[in-house]
Protein backbone atom coordinates (compact mmCIF):
# COMPACT_ATOMS: atom_id res chain seq x y z
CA UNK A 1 -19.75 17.41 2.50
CA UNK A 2 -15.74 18.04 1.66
CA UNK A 3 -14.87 17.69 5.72
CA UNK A 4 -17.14 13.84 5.43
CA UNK A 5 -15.64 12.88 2.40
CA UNK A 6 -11.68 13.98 3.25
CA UNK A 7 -12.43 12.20 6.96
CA UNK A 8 -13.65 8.85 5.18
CA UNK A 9 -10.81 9.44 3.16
CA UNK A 10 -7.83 9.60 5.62
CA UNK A 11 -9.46 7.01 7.50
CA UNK A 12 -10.00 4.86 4.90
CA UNK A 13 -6.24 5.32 4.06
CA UNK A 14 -5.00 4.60 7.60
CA UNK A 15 -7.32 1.35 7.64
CA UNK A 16 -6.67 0.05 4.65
CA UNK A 17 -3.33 1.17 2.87
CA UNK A 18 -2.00 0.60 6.91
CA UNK A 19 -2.17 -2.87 7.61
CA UNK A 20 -0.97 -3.13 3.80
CA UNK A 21 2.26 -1.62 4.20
CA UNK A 22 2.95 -3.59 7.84
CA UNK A 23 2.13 -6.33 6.63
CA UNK A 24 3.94 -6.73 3.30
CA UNK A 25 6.94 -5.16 4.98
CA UNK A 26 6.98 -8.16 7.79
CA UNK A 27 6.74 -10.74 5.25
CA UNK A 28 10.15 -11.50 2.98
CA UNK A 29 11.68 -11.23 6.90
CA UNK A 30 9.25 -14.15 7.19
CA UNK A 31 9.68 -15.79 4.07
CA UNK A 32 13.53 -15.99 4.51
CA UNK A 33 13.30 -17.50 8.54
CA UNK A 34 10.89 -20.20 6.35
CA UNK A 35 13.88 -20.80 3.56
CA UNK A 36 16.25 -20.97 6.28
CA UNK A 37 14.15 -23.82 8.66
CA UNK A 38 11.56 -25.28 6.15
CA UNK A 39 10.05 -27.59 8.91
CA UNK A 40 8.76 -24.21 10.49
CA UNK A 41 5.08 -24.56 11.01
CA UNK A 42 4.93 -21.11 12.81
CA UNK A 43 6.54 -19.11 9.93
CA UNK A 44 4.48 -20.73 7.24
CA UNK A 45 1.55 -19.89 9.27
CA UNK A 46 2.63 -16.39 9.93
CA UNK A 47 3.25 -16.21 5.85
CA UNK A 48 -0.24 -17.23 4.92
CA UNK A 49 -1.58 -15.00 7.24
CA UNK A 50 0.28 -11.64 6.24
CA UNK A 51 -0.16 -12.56 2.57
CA UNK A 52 -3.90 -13.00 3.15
CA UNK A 53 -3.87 -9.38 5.25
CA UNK A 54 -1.86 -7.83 1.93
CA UNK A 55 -4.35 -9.47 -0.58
CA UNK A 56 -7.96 -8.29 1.72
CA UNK A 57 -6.61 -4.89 2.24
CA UNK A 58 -4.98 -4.40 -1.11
CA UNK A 59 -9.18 -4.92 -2.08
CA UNK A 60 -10.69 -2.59 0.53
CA UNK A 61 -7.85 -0.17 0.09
CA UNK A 62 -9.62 0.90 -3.62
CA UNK A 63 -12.01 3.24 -1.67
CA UNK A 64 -9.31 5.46 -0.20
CA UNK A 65 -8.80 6.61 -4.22
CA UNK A 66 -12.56 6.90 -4.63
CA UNK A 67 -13.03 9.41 -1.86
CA UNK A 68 -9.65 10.94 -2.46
CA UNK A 69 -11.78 12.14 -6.07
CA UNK A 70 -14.40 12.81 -4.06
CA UNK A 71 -12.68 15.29 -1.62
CA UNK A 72 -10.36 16.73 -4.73
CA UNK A 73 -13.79 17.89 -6.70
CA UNK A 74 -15.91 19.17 -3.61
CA UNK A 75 -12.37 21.17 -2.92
CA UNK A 76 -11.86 22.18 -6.75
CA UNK A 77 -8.11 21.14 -6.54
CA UNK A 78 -8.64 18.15 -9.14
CA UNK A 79 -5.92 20.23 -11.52
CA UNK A 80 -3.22 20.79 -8.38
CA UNK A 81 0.09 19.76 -9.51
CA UNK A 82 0.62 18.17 -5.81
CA UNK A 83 -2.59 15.93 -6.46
CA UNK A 84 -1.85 14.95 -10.19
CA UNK A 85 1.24 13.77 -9.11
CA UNK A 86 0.08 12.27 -6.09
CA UNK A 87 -2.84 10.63 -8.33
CA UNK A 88 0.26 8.88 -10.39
CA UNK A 89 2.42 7.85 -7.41
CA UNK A 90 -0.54 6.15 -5.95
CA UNK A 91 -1.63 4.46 -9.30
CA UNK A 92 2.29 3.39 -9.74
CA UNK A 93 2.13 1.82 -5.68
CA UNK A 94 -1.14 -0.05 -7.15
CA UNK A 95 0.60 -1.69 -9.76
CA UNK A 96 3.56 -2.64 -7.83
CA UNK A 97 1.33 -4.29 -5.45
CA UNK A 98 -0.84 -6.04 -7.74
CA UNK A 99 2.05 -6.60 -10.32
CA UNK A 100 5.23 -7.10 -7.66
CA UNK A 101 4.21 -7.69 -4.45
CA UNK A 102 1.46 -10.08 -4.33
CA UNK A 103 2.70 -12.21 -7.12
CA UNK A 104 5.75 -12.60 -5.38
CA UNK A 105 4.12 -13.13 -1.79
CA UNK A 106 1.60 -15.80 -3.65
CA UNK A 107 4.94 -17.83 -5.33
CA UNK A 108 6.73 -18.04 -1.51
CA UNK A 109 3.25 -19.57 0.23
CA UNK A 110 3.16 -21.97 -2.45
CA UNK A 111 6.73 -22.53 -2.40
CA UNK A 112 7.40 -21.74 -5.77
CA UNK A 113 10.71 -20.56 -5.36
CA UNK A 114 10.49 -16.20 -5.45
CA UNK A 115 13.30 -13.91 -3.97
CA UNK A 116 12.70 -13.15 -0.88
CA UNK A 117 15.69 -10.11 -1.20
CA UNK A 118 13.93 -9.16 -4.55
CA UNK A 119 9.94 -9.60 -2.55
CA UNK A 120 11.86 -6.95 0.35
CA UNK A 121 12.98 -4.34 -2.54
CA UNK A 122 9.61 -4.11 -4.34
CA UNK A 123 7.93 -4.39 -1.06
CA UNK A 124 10.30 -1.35 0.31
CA UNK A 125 9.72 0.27 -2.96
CA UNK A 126 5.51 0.36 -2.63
CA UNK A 127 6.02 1.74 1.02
CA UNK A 128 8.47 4.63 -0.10
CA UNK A 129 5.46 5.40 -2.64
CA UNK A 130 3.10 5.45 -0.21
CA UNK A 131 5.32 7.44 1.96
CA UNK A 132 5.59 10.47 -0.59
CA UNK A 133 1.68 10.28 -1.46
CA UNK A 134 1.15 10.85 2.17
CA UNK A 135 3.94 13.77 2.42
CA UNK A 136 2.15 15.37 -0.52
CA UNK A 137 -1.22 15.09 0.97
CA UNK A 138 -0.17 17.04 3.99
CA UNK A 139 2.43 18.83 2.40
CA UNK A 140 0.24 20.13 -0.69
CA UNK A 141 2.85 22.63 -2.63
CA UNK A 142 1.10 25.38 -3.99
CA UNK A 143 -2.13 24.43 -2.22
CA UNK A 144 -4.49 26.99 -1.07
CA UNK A 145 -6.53 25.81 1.40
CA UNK A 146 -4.21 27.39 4.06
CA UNK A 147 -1.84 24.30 4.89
């Protein structure tokens, strides 16, 4: 059962928290060639469409925690120092998504005027999370399952 659950698990990170990350890194680049040439059908196009990819997989990415408990209790590790802190970092990358990210992403489709500079530091900020969560999933200090 642990070897199902931690391959649903990676997976579902690759699917989901992937296309997240790409996408909400290629938008303020977006956003700002929109500022800069307003009459730009493509780019506003291009800007619904990433926004909508960062708002579906932000949804679908919620089952990449759910199995991560479900690997860290068939494994007995649920009280590792590497996954507590790896529990927070993700939680912390939730909320700058849901908090950040995709309010600011939501305010440039509708052209309500956000910071496309500020959108690219929060944005940069939720990947660099992501970034260590994945370092300290293979990583695992102190583990001792051999990795």
């Amino acid at each position: 059962m642990t070897k199902f659950l931690l391959a649903v698990h990676v997976l579902a990170a690759i699917v989901a928290v992937g296309p997240v990350t790409v996408a909400a890194s290629m938008f303020p680049p977006v956003a700002r060639r929109l500022l800069a040439a307003p009459d730009d059908g493509s780019a506003a196009g291009t800007l619904q469409l990433l926004h909508r990819i960062c708002r579906v997989y932000a949804v679908v990415g919620v089952v990449v925690p759910v199995f991560g408990f479900g690997t860290a209790s068939e494994m007995g590790v649920l009280g590792s120092a590497w996954l507590i802190v790896s529990i927070v970092l993700t939680a912390l990358a939730a909320v700058v998504l849901a908090a950040l990210v995709l309010p600011a992403q939501s305010a440039l489709v509708e052209g309500r005027g956000a910071n496309p500079a500020r959108l690219a530091m929060v944005t940069g900020m939720f990947n660099l999370l992501w970034a260590t969560v994945t370092v300290l999933m293979i990583v695992r200090p102190g583990s001792t399952t051999g990795a």
